[in-house]
N, C-alpha and C. Protein backbone atom coordinates (compact mmCIF):
# COMPACT_ATOMS: atom_id res chain seq x y z
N UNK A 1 -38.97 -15.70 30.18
CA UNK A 1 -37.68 -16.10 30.71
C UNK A 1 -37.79 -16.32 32.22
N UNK A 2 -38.46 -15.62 33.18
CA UNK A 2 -38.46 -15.75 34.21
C UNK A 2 -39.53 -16.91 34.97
N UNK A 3 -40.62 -17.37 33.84
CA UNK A 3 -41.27 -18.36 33.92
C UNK A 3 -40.17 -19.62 33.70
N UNK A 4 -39.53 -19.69 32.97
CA UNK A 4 -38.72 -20.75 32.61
C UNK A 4 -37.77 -20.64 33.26
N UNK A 5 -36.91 -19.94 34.28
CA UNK A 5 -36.18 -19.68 35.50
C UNK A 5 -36.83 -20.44 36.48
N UNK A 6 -38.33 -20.29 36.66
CA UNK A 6 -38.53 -20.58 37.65
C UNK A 6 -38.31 -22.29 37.55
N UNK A 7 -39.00 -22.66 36.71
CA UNK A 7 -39.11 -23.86 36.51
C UNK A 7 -38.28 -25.02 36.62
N UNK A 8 -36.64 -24.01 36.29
CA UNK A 8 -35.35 -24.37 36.01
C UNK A 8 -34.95 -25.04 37.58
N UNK A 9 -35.76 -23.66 38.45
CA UNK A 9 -34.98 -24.01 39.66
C UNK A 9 -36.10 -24.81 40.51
N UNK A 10 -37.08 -25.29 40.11
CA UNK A 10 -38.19 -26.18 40.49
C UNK A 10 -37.54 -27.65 40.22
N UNK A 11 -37.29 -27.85 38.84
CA UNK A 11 -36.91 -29.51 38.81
C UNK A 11 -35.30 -29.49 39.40
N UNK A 12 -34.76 -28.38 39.66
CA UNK A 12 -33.54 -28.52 40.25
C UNK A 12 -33.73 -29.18 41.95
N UNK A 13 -34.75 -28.46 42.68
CA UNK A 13 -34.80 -28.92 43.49
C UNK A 13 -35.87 -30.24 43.83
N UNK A 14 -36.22 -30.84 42.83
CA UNK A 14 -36.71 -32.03 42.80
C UNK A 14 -35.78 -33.17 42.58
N UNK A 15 -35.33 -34.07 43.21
CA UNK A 15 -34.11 -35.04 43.00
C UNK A 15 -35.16 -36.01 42.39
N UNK A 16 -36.23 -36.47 41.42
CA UNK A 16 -36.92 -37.79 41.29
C UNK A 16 -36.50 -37.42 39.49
N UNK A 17 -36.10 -36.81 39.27
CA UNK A 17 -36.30 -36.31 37.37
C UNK A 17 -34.87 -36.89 36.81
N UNK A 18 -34.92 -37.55 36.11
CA UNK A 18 -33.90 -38.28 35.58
C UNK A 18 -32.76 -36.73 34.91
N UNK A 19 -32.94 -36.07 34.57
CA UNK A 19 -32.67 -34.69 34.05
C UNK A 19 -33.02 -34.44 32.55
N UNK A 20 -33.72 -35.47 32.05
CA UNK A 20 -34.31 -34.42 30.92
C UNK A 20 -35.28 -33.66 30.63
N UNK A 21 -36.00 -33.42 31.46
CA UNK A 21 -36.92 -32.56 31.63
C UNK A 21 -35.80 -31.09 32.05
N UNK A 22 -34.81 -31.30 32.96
CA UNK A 22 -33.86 -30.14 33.58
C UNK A 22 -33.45 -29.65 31.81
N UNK A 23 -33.24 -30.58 31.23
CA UNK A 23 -32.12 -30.38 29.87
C UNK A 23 -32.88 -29.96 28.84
N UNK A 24 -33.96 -29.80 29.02
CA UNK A 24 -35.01 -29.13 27.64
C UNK A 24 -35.46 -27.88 28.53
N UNK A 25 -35.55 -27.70 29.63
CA UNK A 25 -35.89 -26.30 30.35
C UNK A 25 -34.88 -25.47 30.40
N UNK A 26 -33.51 -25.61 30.55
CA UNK A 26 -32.38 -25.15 30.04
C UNK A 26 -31.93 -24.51 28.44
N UNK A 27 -32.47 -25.53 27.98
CA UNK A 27 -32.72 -25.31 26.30
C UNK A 27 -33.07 -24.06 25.70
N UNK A 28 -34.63 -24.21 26.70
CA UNK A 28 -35.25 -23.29 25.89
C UNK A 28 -35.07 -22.00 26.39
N UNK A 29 -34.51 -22.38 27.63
CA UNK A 29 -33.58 -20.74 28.16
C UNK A 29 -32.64 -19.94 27.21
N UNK A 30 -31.63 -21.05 27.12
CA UNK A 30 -30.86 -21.01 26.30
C UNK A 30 -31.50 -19.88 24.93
N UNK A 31 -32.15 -20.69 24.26
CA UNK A 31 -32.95 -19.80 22.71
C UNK A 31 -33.41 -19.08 23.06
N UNK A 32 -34.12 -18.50 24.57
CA UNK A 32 -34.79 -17.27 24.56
C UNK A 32 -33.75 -16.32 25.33
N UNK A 33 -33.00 -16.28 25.67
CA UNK A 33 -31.67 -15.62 26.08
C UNK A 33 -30.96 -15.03 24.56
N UNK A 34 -30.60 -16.45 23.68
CA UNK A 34 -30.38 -15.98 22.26
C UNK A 34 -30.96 -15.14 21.58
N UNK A 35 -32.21 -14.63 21.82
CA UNK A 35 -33.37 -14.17 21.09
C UNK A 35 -33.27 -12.83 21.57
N UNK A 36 -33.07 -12.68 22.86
CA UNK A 36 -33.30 -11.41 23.42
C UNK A 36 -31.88 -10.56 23.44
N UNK A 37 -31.06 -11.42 23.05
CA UNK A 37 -29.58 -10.58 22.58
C UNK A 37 -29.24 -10.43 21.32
N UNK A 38 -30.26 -10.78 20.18
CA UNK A 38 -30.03 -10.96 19.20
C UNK A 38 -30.74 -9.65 18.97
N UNK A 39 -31.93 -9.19 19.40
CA UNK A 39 -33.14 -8.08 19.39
C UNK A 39 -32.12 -6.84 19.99
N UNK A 40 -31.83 -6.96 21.38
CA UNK A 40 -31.07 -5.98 21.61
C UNK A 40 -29.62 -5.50 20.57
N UNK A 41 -28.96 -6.28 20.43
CA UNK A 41 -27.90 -6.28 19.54
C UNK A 41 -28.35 -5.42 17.75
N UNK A 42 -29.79 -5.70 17.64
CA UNK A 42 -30.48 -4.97 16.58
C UNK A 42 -30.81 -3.57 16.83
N UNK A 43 -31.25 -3.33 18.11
CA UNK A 43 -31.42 -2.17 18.49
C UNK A 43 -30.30 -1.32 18.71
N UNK A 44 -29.26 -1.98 19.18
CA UNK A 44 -27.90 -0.96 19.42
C UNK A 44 -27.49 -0.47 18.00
N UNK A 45 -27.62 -1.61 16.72
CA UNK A 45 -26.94 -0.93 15.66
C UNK A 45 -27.79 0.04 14.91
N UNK A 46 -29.45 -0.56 15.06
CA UNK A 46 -30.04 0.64 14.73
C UNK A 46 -29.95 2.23 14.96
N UNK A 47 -30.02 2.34 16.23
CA UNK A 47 -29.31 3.33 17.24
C UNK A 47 -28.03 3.92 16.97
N UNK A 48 -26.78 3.06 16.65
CA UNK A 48 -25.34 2.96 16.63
C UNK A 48 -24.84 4.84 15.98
N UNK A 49 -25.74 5.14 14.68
CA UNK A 49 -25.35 6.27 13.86
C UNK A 49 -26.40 7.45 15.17
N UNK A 50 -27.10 7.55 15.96
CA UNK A 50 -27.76 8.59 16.35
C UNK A 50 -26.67 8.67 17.71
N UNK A 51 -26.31 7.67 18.11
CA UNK A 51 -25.39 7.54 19.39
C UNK A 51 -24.09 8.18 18.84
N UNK A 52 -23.69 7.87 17.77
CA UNK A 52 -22.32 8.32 17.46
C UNK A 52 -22.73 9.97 17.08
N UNK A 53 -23.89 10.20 16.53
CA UNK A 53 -24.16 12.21 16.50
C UNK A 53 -24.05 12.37 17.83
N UNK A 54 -24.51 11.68 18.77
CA UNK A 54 -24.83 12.39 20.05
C UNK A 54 -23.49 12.38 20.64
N UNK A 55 -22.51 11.43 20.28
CA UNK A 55 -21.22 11.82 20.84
C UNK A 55 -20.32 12.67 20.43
N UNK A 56 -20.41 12.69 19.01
CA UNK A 56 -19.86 14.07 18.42
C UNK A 56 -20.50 15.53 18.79
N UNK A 57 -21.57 15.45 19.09
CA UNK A 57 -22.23 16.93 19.80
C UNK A 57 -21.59 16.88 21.01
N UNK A 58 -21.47 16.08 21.87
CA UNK A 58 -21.43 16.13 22.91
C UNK A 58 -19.79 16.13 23.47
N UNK A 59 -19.07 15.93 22.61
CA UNK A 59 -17.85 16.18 22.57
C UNK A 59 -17.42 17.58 21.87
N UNK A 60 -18.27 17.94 20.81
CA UNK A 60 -17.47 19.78 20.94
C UNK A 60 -18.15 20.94 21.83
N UNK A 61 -19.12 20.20 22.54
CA UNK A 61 -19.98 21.03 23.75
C UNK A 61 -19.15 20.97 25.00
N UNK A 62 -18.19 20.09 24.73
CA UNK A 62 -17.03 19.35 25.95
C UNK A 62 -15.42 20.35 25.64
N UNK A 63 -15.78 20.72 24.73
CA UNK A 63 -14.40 21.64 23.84
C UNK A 63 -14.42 23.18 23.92
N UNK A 64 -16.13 23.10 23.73
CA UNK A 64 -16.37 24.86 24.06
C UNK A 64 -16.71 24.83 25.48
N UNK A 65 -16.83 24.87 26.50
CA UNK A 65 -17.16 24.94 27.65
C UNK A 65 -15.60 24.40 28.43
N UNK A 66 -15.02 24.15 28.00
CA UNK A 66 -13.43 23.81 28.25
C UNK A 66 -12.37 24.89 28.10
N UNK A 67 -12.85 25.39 27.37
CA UNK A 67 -11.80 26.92 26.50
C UNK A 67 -12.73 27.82 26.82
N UNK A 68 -13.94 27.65 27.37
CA UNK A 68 -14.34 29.29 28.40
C UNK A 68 -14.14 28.63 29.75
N UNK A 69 -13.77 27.70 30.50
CA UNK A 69 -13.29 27.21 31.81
C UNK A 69 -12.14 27.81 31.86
N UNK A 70 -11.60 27.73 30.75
CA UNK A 70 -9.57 28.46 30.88
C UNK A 70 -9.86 29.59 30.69
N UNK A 71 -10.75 30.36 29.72
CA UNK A 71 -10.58 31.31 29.82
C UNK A 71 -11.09 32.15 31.15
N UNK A 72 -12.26 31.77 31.87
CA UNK A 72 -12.37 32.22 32.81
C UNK A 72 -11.38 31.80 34.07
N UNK A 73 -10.77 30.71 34.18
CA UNK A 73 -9.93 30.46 35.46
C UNK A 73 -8.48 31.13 34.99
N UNK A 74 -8.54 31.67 33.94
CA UNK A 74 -6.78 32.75 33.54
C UNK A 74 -7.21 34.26 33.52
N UNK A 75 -8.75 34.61 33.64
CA UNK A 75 -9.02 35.90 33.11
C UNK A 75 -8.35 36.43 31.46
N UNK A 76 -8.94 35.25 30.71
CA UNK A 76 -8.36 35.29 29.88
C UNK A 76 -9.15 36.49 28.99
N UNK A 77 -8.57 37.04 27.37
CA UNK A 77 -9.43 37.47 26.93
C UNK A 77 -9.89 37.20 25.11
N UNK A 78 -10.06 37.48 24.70
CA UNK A 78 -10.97 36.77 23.34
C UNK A 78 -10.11 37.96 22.35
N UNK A 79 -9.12 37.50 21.68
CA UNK A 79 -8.50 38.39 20.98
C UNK A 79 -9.13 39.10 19.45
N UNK A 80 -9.25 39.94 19.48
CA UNK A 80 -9.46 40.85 17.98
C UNK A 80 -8.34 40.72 16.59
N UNK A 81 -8.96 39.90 15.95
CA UNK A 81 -8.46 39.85 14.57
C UNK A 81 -8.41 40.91 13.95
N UNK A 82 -7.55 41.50 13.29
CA UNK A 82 -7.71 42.58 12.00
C UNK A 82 -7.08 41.55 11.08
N UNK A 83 -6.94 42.59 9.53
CA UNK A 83 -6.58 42.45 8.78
C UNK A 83 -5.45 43.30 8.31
N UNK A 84 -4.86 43.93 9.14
CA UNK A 84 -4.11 45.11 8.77
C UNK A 84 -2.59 44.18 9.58
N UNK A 85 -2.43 43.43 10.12
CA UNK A 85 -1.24 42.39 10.49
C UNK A 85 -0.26 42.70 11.97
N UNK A 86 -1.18 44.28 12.37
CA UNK A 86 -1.26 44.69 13.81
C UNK A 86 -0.77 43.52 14.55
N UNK A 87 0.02 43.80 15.94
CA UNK A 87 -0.17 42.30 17.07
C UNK A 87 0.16 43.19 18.11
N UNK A 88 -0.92 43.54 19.44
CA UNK A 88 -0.37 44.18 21.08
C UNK A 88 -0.50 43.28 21.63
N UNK A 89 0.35 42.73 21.95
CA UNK A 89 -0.06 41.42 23.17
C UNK A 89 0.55 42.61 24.43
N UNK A 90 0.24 42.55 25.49
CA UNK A 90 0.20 43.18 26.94
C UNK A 90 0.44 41.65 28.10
N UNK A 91 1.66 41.72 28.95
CA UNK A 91 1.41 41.05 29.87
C UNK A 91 1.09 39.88 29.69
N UNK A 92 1.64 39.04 28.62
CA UNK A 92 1.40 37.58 28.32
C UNK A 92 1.62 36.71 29.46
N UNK A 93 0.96 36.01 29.80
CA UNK A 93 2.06 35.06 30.71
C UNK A 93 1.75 33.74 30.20
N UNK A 94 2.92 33.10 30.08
CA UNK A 94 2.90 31.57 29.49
C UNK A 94 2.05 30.61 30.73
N UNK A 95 0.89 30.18 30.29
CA UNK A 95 -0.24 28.97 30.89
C UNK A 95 0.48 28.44 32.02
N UNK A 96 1.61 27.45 31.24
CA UNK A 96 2.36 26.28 31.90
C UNK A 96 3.61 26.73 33.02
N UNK A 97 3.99 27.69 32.73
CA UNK A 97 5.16 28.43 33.75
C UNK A 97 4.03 28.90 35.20
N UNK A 98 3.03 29.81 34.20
CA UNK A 98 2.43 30.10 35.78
C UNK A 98 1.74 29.42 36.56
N UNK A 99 1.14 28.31 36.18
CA UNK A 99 1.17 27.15 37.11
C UNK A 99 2.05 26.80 38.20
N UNK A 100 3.45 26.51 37.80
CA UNK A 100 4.73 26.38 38.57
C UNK A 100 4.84 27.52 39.44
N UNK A 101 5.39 28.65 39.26
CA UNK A 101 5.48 29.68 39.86
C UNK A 101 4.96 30.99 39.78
N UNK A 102 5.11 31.88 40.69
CA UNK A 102 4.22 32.97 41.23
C UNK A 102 4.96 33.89 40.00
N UNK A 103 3.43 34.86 39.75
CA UNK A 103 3.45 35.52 38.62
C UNK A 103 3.48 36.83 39.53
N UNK A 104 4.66 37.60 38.93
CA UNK A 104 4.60 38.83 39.66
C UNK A 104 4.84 40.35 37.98
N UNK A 105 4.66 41.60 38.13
CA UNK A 105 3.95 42.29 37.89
C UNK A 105 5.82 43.01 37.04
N UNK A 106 6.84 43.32 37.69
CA UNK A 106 8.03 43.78 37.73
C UNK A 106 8.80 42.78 38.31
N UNK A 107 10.37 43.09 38.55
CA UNK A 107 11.45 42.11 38.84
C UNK A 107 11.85 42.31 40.43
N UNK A 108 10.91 43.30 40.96
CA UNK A 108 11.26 43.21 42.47
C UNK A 108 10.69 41.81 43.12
N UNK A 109 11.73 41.38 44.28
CA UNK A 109 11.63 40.17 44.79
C UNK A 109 12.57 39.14 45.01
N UNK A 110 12.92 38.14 45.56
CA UNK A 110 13.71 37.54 45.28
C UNK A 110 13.21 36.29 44.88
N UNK A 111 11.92 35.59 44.88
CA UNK A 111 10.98 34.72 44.39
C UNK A 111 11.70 34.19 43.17
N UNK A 112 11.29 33.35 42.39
CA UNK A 112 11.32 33.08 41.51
C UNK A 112 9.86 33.42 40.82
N UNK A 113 10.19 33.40 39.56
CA UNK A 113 8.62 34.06 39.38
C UNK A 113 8.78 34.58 37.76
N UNK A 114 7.38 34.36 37.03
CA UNK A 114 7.43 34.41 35.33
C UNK A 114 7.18 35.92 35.10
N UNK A 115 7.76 36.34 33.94
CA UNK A 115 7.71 37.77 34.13
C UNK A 115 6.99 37.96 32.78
N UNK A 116 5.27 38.49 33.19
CA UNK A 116 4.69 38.59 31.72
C UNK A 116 5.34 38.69 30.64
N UNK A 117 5.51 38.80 29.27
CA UNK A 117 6.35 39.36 28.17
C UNK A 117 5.23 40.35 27.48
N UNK A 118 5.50 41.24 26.65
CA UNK A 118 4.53 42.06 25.64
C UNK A 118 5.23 42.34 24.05
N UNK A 119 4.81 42.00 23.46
CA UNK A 119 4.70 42.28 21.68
C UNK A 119 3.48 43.15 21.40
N UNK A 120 4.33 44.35 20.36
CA UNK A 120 3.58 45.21 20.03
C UNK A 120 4.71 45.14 18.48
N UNK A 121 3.13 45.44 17.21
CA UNK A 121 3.97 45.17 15.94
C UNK A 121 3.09 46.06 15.45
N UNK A 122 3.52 46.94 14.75
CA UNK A 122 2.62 48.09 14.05
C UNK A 122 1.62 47.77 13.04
N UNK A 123 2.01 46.48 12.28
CA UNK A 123 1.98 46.19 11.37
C UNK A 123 2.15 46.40 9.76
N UNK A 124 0.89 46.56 8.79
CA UNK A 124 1.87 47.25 7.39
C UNK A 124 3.31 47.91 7.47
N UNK A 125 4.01 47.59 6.20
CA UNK A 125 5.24 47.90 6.69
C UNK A 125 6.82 47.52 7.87
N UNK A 126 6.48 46.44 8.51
CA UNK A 126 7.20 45.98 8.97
C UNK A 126 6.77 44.24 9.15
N UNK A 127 8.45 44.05 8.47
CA UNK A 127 8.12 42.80 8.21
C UNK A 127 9.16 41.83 9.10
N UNK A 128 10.14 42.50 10.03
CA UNK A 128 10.97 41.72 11.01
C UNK A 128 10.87 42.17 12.22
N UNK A 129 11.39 40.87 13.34
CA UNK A 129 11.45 41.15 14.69
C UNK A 129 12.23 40.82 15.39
N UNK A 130 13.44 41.46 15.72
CA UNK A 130 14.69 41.32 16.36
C UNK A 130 14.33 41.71 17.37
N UNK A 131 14.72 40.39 18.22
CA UNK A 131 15.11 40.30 19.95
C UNK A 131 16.67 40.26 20.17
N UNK A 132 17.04 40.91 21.05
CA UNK A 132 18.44 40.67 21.58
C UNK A 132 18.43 40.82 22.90
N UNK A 133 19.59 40.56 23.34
CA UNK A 133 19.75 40.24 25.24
C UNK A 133 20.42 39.51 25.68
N UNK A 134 21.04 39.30 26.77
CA UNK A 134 21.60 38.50 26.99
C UNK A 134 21.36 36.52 27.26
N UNK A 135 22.37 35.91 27.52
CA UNK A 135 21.96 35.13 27.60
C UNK A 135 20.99 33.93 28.68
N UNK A 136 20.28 34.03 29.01
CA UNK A 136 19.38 33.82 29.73
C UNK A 136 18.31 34.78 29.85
N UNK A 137 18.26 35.31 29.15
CA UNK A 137 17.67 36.58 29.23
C UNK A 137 15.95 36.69 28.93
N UNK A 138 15.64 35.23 28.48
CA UNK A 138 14.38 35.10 27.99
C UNK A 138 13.88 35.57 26.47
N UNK A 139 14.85 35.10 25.97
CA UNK A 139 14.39 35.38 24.73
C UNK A 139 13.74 34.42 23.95
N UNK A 140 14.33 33.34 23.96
CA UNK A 140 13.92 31.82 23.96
C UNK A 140 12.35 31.75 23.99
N UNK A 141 11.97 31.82 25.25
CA UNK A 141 10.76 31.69 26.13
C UNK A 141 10.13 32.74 25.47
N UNK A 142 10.15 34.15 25.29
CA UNK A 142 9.29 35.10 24.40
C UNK A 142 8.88 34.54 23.25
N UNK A 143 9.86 34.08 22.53
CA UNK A 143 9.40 33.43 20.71
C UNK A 143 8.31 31.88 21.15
N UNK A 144 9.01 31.71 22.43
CA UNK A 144 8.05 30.54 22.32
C UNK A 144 6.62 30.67 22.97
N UNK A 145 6.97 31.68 24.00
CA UNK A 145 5.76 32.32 24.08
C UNK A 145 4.24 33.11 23.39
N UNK A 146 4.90 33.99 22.14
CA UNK A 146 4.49 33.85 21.29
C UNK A 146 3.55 33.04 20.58
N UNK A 147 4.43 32.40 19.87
CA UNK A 147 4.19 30.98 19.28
C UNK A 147 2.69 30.12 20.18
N UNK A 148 3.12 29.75 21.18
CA UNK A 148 1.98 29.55 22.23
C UNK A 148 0.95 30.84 22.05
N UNK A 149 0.70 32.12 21.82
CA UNK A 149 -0.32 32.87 21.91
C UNK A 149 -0.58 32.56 20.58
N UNK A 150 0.10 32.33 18.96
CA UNK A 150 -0.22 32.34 17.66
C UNK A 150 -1.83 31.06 17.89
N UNK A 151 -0.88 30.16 18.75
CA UNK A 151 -1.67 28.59 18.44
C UNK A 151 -3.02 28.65 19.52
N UNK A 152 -2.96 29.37 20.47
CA UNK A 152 -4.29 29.84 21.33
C UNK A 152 -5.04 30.36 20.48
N UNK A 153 -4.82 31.41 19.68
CA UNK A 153 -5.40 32.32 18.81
C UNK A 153 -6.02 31.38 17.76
N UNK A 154 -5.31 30.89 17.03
CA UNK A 154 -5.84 29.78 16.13
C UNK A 154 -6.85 28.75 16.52
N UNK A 155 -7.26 28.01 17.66
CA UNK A 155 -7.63 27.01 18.16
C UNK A 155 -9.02 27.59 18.90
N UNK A 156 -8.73 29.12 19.08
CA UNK A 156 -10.18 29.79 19.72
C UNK A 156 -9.88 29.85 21.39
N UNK A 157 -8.97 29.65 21.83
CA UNK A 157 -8.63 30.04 23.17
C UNK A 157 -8.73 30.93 23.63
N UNK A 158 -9.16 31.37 25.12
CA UNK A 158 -8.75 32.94 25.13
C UNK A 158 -7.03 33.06 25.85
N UNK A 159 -6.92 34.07 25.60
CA UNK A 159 -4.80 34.40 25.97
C UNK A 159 -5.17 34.80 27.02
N UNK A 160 -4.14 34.39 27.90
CA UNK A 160 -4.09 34.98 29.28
C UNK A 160 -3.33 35.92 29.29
N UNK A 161 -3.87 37.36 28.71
CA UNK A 161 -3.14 38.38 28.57
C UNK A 161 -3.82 39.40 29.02
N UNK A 162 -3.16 40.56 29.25
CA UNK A 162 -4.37 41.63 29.99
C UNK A 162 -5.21 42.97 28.95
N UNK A 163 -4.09 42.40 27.53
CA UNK A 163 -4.74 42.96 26.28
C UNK A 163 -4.78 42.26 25.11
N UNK A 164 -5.62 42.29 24.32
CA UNK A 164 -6.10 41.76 23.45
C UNK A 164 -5.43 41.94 21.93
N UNK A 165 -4.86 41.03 21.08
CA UNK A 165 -4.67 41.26 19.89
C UNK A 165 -5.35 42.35 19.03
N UNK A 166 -4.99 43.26 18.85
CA UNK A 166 -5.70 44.34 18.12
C UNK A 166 -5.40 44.42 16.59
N UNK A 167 -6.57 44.67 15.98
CA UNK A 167 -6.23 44.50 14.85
C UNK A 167 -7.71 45.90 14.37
N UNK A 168 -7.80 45.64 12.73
CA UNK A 168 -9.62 45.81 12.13
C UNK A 168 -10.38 44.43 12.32
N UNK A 169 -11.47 44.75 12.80
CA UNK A 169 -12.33 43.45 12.95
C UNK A 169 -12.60 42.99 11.58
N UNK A 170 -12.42 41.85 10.97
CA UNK A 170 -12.85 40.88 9.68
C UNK A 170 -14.13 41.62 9.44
């Protein structure tokens, strides 16, 4: 190709060539350009199934190293499954609130500021969980809070909590 480049730009700069000599050196550019995208284009699909493993590896290596990034930038921790239907959550604090505002410990202050929540469920034997309070009172935000620790838990997250789901280990 680069022999026939050259050549291309040899009778180019010769003004005596009627241009068909220009128009068959072009040509055969042309087919060997075709040739060499036709080869590559073989090689990509050959390739195509080892490229697509390597992106699926390389995308749940992108998933686990993502969910120990959160868990280390929340001090998060790796909750304990039982089987006995136990739940201590300690000091939850919802991800997305404490982003926004300053996380403080108790209600002294005048800040605005997310106020951990904690669930503790004995388990066997109790099968309801009544919240009451007033209105604004955060009750809302607890169930949904919650809910947000159920789906961390499920997904392999660690909770940004300062205790761990306790349970019997599986």
């Amino acid at each position: 190709l680069d022999l026939l480049r050259a050549k291309e730009e040899q009778l180019l700069q010769q003004k005596n060539d009627d241009g068909r000599q220009l128009a068959i050196v072009q040509e055969e550019i042309s087919i060997v350009e075709s040739q060499i995208t036709r080869k590559l284009i073989a090689s990509m699909i050959r390739a195509a199934q080892d490229v697509q493993h390597a992106m699926h590896a390389l995308s749940r290596l992108d998933v686990v190293f993502a969910r120990a990034s959160f868990g280390c930038d929340w001090d998060g921790v790796i909750p304990e499954i039982g089987k006995e239907g136990r739940v201590h959550i300690e000091k939850f604090v919802h991800p997305v609130l404490a982003l926004e505002k300053e996380v403080i410990s108790g209600h002294e202050g005048n800040a605005i500021a997310v106020v951990p929540v904690d669930l503790i469920l004995p388990g066997k034997g109790y099968q309801t969980l009544m919240i009451s309070g007033p209105n604004g009172g955060g009750k809302t935000l607890a169930l949904k809070s919650f809910g947000l620790v159920a789906m961390m838990v499920k997904l392999g997250l660690p909770i940004t909590t300062s205790r761990s789901l306790r349970g019997n280990s599986p």
